[in-house]
Protein backbone atom coordinates (compact mmCIF):
# COMPACT_ATOMS: atom_id res chain seq x y z
CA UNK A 1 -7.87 -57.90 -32.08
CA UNK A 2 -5.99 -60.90 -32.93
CA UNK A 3 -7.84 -63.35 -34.51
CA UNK A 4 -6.85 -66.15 -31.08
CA UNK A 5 -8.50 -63.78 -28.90
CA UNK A 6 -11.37 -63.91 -31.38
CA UNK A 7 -12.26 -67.27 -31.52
CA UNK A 8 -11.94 -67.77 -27.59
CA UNK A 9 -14.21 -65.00 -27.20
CA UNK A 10 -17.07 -66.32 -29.37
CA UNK A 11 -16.52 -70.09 -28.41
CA UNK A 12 -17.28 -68.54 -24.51
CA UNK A 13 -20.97 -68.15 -26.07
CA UNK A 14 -21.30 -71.98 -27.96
CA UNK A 15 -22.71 -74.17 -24.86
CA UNK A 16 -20.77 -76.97 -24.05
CA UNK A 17 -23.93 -78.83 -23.39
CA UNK A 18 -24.74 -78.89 -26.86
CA UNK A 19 -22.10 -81.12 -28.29
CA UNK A 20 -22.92 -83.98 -30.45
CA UNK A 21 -22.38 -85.78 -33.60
CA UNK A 22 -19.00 -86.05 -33.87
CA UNK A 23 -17.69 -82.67 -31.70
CA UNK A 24 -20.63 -80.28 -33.79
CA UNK A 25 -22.65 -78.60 -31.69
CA UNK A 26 -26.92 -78.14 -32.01
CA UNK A 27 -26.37 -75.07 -31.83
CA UNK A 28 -25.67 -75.65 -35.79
CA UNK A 29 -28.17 -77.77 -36.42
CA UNK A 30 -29.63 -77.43 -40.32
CA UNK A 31 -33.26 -75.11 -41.09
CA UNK A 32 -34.55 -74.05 -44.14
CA UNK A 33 -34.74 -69.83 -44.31
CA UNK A 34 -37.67 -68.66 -43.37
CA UNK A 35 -40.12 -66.47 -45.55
CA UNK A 36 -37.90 -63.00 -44.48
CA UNK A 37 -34.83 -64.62 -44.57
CA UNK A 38 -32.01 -63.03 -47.01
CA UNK A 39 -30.12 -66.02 -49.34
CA UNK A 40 -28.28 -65.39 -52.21
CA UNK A 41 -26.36 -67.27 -55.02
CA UNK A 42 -23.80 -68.98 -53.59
CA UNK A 43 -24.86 -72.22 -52.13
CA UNK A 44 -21.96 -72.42 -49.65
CA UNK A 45 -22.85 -68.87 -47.40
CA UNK A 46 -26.29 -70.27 -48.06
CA UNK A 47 -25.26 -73.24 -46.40
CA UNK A 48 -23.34 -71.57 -43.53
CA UNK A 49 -26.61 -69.48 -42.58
CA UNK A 50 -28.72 -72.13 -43.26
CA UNK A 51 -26.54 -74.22 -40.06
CA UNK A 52 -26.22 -71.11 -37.92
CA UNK A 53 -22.73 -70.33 -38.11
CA UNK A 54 -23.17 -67.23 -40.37
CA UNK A 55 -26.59 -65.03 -39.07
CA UNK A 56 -29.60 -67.53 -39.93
CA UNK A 57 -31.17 -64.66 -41.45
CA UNK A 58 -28.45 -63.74 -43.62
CA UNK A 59 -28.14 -60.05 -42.49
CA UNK A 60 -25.50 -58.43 -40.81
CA UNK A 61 -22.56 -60.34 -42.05
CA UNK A 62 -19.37 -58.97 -40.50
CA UNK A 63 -16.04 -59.41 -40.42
CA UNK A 64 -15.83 -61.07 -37.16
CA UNK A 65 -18.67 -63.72 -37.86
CA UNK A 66 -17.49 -64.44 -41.07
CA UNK A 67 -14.34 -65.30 -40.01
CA UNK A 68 -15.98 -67.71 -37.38
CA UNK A 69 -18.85 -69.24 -39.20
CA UNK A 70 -15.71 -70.00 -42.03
CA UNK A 71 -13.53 -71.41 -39.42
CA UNK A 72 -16.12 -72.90 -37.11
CA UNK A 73 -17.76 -74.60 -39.99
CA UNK A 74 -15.26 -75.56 -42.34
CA UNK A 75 -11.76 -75.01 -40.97
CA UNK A 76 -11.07 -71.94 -43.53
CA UNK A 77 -7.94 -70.42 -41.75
CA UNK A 78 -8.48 -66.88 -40.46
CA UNK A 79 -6.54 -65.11 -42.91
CA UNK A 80 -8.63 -66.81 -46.20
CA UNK A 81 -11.79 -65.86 -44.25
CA UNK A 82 -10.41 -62.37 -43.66
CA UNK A 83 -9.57 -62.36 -47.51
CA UNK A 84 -13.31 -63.50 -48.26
CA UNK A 85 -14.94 -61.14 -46.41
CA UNK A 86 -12.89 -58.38 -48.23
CA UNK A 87 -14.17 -59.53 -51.78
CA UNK A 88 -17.82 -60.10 -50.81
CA UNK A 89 -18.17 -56.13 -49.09
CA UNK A 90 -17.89 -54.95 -52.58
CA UNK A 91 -21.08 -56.24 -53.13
CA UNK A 92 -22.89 -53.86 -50.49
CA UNK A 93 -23.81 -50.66 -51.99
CA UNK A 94 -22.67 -48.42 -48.88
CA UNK A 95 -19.52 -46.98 -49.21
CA UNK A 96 -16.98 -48.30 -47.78
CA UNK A 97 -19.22 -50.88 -45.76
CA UNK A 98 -17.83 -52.80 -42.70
CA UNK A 99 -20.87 -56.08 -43.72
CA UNK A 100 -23.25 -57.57 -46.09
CA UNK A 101 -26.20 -59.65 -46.42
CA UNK A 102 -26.37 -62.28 -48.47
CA UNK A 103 -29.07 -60.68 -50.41
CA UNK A 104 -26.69 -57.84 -51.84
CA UNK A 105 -24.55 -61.07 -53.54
CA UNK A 106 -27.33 -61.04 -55.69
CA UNK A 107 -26.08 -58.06 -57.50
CA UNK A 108 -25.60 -59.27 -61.40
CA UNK A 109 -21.44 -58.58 -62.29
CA UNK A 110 -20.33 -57.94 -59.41
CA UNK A 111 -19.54 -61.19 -57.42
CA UNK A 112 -22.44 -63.05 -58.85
CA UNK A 113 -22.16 -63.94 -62.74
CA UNK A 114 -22.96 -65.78 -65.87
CA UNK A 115 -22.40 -69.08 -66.45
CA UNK A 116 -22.89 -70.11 -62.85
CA UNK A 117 -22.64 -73.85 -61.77
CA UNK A 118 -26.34 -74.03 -60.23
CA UNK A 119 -28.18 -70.68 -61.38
CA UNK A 120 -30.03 -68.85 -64.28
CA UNK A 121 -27.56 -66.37 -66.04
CA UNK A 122 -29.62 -63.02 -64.58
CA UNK A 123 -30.63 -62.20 -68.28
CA UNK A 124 -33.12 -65.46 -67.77
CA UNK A 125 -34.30 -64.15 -64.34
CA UNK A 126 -33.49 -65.16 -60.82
CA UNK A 127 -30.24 -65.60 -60.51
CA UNK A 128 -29.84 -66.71 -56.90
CA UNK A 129 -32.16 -69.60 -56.69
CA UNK A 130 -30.79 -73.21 -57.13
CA UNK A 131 -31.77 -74.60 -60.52
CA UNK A 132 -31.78 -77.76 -61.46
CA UNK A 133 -31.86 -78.07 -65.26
CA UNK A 134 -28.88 -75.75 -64.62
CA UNK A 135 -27.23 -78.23 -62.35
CA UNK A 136 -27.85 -80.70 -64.50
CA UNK A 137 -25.87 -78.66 -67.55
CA UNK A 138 -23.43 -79.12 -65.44
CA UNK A 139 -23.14 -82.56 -64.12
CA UNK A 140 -23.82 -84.00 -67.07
CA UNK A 141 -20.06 -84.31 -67.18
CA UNK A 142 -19.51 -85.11 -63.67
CA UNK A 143 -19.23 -89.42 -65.15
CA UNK A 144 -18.12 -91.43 -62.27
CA UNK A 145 -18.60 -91.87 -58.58
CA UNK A 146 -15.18 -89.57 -57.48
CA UNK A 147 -15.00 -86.12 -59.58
CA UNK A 148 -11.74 -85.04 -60.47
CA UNK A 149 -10.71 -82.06 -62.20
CA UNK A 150 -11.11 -82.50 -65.34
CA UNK A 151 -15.09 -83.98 -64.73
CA UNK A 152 -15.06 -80.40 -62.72
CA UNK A 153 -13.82 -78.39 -65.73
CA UNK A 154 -15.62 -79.91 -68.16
CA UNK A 155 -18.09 -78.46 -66.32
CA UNK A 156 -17.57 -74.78 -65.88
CA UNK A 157 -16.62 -74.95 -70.21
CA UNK A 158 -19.87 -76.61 -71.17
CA UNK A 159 -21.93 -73.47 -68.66
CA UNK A 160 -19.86 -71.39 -70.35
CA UNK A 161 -20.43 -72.10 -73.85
CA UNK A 162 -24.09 -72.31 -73.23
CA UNK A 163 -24.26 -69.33 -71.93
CA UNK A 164 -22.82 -67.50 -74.33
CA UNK A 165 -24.83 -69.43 -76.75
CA UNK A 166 -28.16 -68.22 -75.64
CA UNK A 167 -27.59 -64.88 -73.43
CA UNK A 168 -27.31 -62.07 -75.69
CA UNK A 169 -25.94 -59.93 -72.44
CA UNK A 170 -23.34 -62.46 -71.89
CA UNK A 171 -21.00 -61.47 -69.69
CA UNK A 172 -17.46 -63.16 -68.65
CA UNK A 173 -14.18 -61.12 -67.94
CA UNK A 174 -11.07 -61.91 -67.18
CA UNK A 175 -11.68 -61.38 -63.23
CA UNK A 176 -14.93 -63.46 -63.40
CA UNK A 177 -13.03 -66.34 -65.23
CA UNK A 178 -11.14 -65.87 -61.58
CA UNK A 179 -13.68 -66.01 -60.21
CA UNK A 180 -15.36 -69.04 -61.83
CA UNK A 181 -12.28 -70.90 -61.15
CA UNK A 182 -12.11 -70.35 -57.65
CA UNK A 183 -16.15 -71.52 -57.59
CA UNK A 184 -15.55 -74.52 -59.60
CA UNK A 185 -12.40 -75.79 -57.00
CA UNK A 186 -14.51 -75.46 -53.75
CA UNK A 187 -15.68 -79.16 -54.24
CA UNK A 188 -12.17 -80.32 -53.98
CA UNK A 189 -11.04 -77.53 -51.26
CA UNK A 190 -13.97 -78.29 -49.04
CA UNK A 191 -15.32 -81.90 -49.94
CA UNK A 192 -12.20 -83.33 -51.32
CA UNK A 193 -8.72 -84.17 -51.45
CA UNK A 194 -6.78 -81.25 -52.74
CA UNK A 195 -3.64 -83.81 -53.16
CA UNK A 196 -5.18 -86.26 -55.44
CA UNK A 197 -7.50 -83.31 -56.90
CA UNK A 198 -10.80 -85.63 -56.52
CA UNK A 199 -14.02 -84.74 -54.16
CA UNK A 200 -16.97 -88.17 -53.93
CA UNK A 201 -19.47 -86.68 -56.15
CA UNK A 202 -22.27 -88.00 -53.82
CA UNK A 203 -21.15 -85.36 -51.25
CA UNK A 204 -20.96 -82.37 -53.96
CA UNK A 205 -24.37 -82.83 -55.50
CA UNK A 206 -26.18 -83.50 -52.33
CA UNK A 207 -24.44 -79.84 -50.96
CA UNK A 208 -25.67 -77.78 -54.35
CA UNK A 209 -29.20 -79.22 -54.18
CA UNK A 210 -30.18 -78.65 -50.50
CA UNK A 211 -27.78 -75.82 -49.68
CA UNK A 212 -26.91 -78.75 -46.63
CA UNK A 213 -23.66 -79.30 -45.32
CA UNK A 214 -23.71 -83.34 -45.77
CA UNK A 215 -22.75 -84.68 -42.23
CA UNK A 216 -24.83 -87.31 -42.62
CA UNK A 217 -23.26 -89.05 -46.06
CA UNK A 218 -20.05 -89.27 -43.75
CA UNK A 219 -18.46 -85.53 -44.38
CA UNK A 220 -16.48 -83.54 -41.83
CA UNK A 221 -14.56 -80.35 -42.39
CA UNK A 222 -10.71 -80.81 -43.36
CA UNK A 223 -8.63 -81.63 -39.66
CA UNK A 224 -6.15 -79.59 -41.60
CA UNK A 225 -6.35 -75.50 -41.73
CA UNK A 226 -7.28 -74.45 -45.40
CA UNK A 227 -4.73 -71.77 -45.89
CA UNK A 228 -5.00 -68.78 -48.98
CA UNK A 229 -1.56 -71.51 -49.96
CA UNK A 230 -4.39 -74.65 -50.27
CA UNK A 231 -7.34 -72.68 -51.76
CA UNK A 232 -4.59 -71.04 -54.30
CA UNK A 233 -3.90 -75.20 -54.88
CA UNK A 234 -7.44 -75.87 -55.55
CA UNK A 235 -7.93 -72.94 -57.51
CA UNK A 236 -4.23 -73.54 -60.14
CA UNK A 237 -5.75 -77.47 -60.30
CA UNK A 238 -8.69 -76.51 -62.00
CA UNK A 239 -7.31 -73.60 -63.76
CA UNK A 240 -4.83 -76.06 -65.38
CA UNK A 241 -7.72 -78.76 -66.12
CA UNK A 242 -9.89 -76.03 -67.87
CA UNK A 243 -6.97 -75.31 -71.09
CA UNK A 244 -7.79 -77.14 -74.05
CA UNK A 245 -4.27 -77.59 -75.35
CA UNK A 246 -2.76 -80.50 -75.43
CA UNK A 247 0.83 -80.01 -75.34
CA UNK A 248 1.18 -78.94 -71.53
CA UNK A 249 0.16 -76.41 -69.66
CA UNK A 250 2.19 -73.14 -70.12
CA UNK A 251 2.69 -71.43 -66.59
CA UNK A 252 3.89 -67.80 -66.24
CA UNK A 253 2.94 -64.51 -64.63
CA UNK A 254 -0.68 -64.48 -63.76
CA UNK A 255 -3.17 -62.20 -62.26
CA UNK A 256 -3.85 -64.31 -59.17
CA UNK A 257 -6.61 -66.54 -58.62
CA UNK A 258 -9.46 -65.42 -56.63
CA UNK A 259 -9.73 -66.66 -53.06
CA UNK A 260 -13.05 -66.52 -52.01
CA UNK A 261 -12.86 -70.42 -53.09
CA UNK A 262 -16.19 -70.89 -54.94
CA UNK A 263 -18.31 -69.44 -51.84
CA UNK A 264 -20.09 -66.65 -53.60
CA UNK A 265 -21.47 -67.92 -56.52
């Protein structure tokens, strides 16, 4: 089915009568999970579910409403949703599985890993809830009212050498560093301007601690289609910021960047 036919086929079931704020629809309004609702560590599909556009239980997460709940809610072109959904069906346990739930994300080294932005290394116990003295690891280098990359890198390095500094099962390969990198750019690919490399930090934080798309502090989702091209952008702008030379940064044949864009961890 081609992906056109897709989205005219599930915008036939949004009600037109439920349009406000902007174009969004209440249909998408924000709720907590409930008790036997499945979340897992990446604040972003937490986020999604938590506004209705993925399954508001977190179950049942298919290619078809992934792709819409990524368009729909954040303007993720088809193909980088289609590319998403790939990566996170490793994480189910069924061969060759056609869905997941945000629960099986939870599965320590296989999407979800150390060093994480917002949650315990698994070694320290959950690893899926938000933590704050985690956050705060890593903010404490986020120094000014606009993050760039650096501010953003700075980041990831400082969870990174704390983890390793206190986890004796530390764990970080190169396709995690991938991984990580991807993670670390979704605050410019989503909240920010991938052309100056900056995201308001006001937005970012305010997203990791209530798992809340922030409508309300002024954001809407990019007017132009993030392509696999712009989240590769993201991605090479914090790869760059992260290398701790300081003659240049030496480019060459690399494995590429992952381009699930930060939304599983």
């Amino acid at each position: 089915m081609k992906f056109t036919t897709l989205f005219t086929i599930t915008s036939a079931f949004v009600p037109a009568s439920g349009l406000h704020n902007h174009g969004r629809d209440s249909t998408f309004e924000w709720a907590p999970p409930g008790p036997d609702d499945l979340r897992g560590p990446c604040p972003m599909m937490n986020s999604l579910a938590n506004h209705g556009f993925l399954p508001r239980d977190g179950r049942n997460v298919t290619l078809e409403n992934a792709v819409f709940a990524l368009n729909t809610g954040l303007n993720f072109h088809p193909d980088l949703a289609t590319v998403m959904f790939h990566a996170a069906t490793v994480a189910n346990p069924e061969p060759n599985a056609t869905f997941f739930t945000l629960g099986h994300l939870n599965r320590h080294n296989v999407l979800e890993h150390d060093a994480s932005m917002s949650r315990l290394d698994a070694h320290f116990g959950n690893n899926h809830l938000f933590n704050q003295e985690v956050f705060d690891e890593t903010t404490a280098y986020w120094t000014a009212p606009v993050l760039d990359a650096k501010m953003l890198a700075n980041g990831k390095l400082i969870r990174q050498i704390n983890s390793r500094a206190a986890n004796p099962d530390y764990t970080f390969t190169r396709r995690v560093d991938a991984f990580s990198t991807g993670e670390v750019a979704a605050p410019l690919i989503v909240f920010g301007d991938l052309d100056t490399g900056t995201a308001p930090k006001a937005l970012v934080e305010y997203f990791f601690q209530n798992e809340r798309l922030p409508y309300h502090l002024g954001w809407s989702k990019s007017t132009e289609s993030i392509t696999l091209q712009r989240a590769g952008l993201g991605s090479e702008i914090i790869h760059n910021a992260t290398s701790l030379l300081t003659d240049g940064i030496v480019t060459g044949a690399r494995e590429r960047r992952d381009l699930h864009s930060g939304l599983y961890h």
